[in-house]
PDB file of N, CA and C in Angstrom:
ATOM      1  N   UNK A   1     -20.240  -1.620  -1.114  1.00  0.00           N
ATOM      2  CA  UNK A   1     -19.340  -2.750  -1.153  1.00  0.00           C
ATOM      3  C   UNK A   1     -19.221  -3.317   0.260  1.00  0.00           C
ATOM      4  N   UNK A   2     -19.174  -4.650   0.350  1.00  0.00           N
ATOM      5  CA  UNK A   2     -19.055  -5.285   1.849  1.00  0.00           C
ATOM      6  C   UNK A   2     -17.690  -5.491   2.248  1.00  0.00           C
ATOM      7  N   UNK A   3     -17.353  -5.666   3.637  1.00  0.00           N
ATOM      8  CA  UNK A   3     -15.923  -5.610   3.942  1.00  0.00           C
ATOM      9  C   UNK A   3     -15.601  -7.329   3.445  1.00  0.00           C
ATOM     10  N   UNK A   4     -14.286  -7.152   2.804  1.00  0.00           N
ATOM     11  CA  UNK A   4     -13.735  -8.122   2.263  1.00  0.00           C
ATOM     12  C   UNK A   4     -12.004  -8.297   2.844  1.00  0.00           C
ATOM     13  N   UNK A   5     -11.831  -7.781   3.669  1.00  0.00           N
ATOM     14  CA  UNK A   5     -10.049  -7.843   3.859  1.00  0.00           C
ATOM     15  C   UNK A   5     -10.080  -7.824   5.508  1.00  0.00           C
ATOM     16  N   UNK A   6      -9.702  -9.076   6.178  1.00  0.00           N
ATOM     17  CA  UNK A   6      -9.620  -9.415   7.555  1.00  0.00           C
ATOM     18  C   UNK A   6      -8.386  -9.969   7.767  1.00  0.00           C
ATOM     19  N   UNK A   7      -8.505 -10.209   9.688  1.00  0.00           N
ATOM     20  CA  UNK A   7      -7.340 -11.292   9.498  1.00  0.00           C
ATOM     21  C   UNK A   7      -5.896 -10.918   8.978  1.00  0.00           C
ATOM     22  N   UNK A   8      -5.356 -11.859   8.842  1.00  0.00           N
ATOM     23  CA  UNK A   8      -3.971 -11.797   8.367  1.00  0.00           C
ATOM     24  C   UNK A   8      -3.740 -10.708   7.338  1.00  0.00           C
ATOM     25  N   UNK A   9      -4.579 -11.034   6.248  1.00  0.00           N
ATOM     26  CA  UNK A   9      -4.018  -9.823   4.967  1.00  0.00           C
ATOM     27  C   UNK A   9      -4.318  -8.389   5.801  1.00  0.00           C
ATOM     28  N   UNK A  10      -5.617  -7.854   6.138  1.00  0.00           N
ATOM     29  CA  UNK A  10      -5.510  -6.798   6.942  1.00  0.00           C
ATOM     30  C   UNK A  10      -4.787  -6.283   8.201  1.00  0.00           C
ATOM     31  N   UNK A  11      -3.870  -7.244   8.555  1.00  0.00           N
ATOM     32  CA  UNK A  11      -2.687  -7.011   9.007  1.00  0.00           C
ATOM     33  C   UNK A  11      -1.403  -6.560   8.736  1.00  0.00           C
ATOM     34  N   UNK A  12      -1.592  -7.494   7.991  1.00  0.00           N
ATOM     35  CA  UNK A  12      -0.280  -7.114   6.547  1.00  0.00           C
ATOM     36  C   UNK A  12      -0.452  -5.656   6.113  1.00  0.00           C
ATOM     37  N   UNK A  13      -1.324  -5.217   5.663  1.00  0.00           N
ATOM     38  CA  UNK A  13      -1.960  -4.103   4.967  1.00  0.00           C
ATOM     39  C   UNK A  13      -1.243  -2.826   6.133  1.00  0.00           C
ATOM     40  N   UNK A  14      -2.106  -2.904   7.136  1.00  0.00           N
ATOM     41  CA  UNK A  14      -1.829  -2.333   8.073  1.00  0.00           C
ATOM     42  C   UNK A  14      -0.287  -2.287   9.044  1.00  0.00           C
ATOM     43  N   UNK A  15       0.629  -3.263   8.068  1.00  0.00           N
ATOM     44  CA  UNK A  15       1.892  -3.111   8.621  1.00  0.00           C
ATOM     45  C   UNK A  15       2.970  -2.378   7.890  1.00  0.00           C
ATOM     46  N   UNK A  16       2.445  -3.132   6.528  1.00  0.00           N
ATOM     47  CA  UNK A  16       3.227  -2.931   5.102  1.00  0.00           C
ATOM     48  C   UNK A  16       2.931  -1.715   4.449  1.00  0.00           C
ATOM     49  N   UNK A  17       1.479  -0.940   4.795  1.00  0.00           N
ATOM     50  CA  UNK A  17       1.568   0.035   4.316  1.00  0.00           C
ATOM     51  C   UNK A  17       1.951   1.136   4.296  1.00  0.00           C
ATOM     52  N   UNK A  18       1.869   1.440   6.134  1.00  0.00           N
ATOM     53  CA  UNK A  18       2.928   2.854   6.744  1.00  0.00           C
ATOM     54  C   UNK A  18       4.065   2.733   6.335  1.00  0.00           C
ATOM     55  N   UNK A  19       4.778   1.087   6.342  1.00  0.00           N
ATOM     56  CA  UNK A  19       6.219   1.544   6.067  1.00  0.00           C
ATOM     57  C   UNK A  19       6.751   1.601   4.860  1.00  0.00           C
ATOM     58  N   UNK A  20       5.994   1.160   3.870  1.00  0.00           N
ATOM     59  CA  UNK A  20       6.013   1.632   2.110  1.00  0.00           C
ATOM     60  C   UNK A  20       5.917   3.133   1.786  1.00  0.00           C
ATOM     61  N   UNK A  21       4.661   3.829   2.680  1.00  0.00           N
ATOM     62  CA  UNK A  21       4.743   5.361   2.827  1.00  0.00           C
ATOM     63  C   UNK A  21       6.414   5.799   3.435  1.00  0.00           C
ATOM     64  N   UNK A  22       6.094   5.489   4.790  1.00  0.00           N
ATOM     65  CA  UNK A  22       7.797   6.003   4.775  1.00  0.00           C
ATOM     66  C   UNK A  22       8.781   5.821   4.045  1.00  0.00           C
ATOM     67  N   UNK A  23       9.329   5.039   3.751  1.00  0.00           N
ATOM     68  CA  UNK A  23       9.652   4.631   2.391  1.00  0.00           C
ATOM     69  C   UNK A  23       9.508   5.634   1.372  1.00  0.00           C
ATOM     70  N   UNK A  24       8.556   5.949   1.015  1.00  0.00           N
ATOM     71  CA  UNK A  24       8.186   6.921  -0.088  1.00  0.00           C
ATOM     72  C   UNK A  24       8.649   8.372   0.384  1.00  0.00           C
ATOM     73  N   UNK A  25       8.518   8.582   1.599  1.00  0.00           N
ATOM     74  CA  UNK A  25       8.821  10.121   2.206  1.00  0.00           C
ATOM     75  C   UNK A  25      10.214   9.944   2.256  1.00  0.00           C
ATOM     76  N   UNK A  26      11.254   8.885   2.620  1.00  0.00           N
ATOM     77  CA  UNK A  26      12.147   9.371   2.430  1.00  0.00           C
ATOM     78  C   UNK A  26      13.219   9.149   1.549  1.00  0.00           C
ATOM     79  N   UNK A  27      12.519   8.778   0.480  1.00  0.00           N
ATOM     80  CA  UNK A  27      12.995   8.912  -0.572  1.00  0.00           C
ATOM     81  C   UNK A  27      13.080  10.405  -1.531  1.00  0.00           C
ATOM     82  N   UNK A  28      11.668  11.107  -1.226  1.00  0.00           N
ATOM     83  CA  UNK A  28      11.365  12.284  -1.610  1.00  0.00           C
ATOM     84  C   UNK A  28      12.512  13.013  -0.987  1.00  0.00           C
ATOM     85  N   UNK A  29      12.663  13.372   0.582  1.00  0.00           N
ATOM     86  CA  UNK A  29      13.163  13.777   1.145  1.00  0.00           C
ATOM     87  C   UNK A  29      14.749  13.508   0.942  1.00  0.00           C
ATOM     88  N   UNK A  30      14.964  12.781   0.257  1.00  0.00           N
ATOM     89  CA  UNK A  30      16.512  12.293  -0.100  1.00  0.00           C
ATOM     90  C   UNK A  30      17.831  11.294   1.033  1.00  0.00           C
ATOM     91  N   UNK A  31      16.594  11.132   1.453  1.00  0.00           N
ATOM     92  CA  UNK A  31      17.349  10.547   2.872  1.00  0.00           C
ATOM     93  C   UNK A  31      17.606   8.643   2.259  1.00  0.00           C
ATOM     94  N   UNK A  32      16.916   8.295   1.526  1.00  0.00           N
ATOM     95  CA  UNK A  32      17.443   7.117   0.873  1.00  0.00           C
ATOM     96  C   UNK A  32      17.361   7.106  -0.671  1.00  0.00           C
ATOM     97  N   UNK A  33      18.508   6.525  -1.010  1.00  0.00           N
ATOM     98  CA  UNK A  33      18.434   6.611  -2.607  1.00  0.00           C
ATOM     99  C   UNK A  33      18.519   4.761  -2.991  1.00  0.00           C
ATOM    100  N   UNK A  34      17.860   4.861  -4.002  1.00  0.00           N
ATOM    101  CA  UNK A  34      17.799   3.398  -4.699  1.00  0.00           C
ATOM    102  C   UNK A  34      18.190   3.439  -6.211  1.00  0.00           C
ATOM    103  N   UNK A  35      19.042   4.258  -6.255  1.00  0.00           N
ATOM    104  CA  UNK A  35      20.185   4.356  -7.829  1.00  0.00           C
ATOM    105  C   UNK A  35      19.599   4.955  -8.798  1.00  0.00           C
ATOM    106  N   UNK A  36      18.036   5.157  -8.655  1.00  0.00           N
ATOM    107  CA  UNK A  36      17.255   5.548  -9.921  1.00  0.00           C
ATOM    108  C   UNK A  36      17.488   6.979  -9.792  1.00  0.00           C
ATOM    109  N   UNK A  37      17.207   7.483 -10.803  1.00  0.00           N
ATOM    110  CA  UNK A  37      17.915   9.167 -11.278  1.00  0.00           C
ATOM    111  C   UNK A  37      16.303   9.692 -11.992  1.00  0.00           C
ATOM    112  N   UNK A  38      16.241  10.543 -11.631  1.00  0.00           N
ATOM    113  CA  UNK A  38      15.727  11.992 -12.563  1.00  0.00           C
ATOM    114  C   UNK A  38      14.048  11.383 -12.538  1.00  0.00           C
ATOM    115  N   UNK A  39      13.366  10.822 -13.504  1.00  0.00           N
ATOM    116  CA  UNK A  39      12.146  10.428 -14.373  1.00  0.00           C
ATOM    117  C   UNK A  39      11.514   9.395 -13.737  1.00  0.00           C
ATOM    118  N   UNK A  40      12.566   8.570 -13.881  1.00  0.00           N
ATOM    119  CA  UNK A  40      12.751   6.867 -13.418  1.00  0.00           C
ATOM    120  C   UNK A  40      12.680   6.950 -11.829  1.00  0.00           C
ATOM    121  N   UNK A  41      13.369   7.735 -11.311  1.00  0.00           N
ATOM    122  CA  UNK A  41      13.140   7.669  -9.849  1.00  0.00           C
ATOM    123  C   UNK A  41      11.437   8.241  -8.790  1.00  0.00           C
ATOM    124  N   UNK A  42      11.794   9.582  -9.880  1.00  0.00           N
ATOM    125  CA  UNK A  42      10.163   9.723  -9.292  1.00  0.00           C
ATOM    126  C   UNK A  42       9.519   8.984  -9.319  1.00  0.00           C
ATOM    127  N   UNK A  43       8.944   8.412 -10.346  1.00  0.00           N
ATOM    128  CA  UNK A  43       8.398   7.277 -11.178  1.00  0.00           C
ATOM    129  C   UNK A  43       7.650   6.267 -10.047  1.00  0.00           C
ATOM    130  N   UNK A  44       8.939   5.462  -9.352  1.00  0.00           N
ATOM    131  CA  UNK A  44       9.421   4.525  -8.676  1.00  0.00           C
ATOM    132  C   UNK A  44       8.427   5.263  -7.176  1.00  0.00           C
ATOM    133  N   UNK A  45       9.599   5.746  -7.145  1.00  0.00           N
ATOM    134  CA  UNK A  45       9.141   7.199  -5.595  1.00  0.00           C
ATOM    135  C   UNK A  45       7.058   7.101  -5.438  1.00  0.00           C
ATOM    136  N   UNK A  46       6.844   7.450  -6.615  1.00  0.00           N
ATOM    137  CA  UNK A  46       5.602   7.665  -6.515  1.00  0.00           C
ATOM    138  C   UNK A  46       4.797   6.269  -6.489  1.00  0.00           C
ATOM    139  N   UNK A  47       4.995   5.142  -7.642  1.00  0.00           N
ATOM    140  CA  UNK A  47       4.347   3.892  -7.391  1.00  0.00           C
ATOM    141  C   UNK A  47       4.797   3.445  -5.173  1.00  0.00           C
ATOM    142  N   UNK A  48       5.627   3.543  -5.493  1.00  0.00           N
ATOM    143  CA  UNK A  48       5.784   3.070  -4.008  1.00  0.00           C
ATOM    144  C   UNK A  48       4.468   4.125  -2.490  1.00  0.00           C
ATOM    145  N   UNK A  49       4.513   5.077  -2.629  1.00  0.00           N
ATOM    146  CA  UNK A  49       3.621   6.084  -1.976  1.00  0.00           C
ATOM    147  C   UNK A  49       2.401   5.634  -1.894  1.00  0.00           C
ATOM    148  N   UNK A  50       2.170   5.337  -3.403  1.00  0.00           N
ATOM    149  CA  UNK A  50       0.555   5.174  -3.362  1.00  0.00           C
ATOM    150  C   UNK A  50       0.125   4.030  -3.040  1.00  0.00           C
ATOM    151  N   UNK A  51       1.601   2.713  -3.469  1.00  0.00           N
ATOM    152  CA  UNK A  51       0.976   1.728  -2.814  1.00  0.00           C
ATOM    153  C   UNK A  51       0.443   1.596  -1.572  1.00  0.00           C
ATOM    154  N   UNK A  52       1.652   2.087  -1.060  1.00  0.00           N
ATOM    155  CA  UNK A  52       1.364   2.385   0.440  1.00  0.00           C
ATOM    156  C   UNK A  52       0.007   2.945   0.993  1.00  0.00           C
ATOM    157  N   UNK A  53      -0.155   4.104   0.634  1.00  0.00           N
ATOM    158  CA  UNK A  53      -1.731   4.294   0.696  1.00  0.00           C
ATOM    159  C   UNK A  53      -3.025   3.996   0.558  1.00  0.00           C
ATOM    160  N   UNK A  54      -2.914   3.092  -0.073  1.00  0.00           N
ATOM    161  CA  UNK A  54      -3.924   2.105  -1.004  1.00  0.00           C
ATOM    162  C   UNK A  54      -4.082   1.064   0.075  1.00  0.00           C
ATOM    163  N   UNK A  55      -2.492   0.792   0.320  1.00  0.00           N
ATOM    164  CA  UNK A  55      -3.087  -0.642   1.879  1.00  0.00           C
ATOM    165  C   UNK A  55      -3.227   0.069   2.937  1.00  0.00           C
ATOM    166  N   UNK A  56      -3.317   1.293   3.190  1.00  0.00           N
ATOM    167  CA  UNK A  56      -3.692   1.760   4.487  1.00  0.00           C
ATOM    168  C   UNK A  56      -5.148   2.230   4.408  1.00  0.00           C
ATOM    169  N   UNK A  57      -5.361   2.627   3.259  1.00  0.00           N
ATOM    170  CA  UNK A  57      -6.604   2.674   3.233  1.00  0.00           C
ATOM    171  C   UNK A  57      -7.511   1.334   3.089  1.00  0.00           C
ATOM    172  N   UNK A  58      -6.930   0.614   2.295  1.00  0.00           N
ATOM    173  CA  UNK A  58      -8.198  -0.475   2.533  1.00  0.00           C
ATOM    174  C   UNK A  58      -7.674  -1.934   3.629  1.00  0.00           C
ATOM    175  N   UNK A  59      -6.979  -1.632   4.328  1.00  0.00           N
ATOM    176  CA  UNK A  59      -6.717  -1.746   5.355  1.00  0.00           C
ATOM    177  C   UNK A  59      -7.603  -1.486   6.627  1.00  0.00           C
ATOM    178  N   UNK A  60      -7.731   0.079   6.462  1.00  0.00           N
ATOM    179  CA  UNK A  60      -8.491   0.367   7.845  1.00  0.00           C
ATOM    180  C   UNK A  60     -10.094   0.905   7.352  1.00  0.00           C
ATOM    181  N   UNK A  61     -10.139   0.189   6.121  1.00  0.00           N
ATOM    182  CA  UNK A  61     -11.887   0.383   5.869  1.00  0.00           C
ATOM    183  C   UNK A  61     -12.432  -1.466   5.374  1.00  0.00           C
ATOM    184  N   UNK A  62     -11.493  -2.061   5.391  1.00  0.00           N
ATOM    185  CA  UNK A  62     -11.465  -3.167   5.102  1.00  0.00           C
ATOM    186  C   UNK A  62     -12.327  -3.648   3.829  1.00  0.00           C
ATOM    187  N   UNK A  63     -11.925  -3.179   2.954  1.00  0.00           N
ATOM    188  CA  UNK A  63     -12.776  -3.247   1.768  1.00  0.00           C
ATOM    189  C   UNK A  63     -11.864  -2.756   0.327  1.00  0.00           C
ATOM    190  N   UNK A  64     -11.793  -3.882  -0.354  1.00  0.00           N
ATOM    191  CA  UNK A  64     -10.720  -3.647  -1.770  1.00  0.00           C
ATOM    192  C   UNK A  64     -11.440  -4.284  -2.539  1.00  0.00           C
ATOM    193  N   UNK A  65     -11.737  -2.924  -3.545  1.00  0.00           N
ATOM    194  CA  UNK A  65     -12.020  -2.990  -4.768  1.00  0.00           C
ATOM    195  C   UNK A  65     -10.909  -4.605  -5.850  1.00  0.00           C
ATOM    196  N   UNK A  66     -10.205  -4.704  -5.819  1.00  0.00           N
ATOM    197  CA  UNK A  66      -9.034  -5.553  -6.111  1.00  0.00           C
ATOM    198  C   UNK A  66      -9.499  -7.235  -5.558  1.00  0.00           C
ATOM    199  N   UNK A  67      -9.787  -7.211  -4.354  1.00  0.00           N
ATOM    200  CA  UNK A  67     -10.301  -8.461  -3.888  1.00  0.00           C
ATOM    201  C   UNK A  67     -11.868  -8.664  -4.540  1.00  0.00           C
ATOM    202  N   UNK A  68     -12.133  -7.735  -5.252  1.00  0.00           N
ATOM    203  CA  UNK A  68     -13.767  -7.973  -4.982  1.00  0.00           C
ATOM    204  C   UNK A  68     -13.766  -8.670  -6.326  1.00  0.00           C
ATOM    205  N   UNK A  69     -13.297  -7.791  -7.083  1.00  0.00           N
ATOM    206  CA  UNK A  69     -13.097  -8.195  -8.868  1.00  0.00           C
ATOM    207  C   UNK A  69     -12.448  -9.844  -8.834  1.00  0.00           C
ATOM    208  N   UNK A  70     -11.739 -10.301  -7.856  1.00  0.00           N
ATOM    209  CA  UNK A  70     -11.247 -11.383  -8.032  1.00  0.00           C
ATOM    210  C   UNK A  70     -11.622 -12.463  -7.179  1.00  0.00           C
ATOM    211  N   UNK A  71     -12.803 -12.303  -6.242  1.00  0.00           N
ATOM    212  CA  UNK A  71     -13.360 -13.298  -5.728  1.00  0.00           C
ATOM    213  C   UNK A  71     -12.823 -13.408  -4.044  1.00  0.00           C
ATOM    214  N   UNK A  72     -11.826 -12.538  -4.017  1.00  0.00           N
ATOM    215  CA  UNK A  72     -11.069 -13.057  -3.001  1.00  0.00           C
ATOM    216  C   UNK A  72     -12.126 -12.319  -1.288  1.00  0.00           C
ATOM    217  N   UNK A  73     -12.306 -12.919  -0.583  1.00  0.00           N
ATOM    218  CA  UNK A  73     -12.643 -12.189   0.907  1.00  0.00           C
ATOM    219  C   UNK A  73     -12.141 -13.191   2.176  1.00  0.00           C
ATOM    220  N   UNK A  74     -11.605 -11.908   2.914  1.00  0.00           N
ATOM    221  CA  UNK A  74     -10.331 -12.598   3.754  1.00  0.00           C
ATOM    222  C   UNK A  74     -11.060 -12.398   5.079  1.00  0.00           C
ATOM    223  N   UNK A  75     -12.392 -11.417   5.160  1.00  0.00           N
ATOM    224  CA  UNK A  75     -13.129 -10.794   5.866  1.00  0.00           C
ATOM    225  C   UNK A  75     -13.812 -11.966   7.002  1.00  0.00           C
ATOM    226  N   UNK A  76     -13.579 -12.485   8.013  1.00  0.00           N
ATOM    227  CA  UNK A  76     -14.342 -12.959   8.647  1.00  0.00           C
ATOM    228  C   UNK A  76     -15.533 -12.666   9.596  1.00  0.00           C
ATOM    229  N   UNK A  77     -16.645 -12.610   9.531  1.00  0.00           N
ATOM    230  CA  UNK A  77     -17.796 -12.032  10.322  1.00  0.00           C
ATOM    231  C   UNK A  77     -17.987 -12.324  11.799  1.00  0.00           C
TER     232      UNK A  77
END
């Protein structure tokens, strides 16, 4: 796959994603709560983590499966 994510969005990626992870850690950790309980919270807890991971990873490999399927490349050469 060719790099497709530059520029601005790979910025974003690379800003938004550590702090969605943190986010996610301290939520685990109990240090912030967002009202959700038990099922529902993990739930939440976990979509948020991985997002996070997902833009850090294709962030710092610059390449998303997601952009590719949809035409999109932000990638400048």
């Amino acid at each position: 796959m060719e790099k497709n994510v530059g520029g601005l969005d790979r910025t974003a990626r690379l800003i938004g994603g550590p702090i969605l992870v943190a986010i996610g850690v301290a939520l685990l950790a109990g240090y912030l709560d967002i009202g959700l309980a038990g099922t529902v919270g993990l739930a939440v807890t976990a979509l948020i983590l991985v997002a996070g991971a997902i833009f850090v990873i294709t962030g710092t490999t610059q390449k998303c499966p997601a952009n590719q399927v949809a035409g999109i490349n932000t990638y400048d050469k």
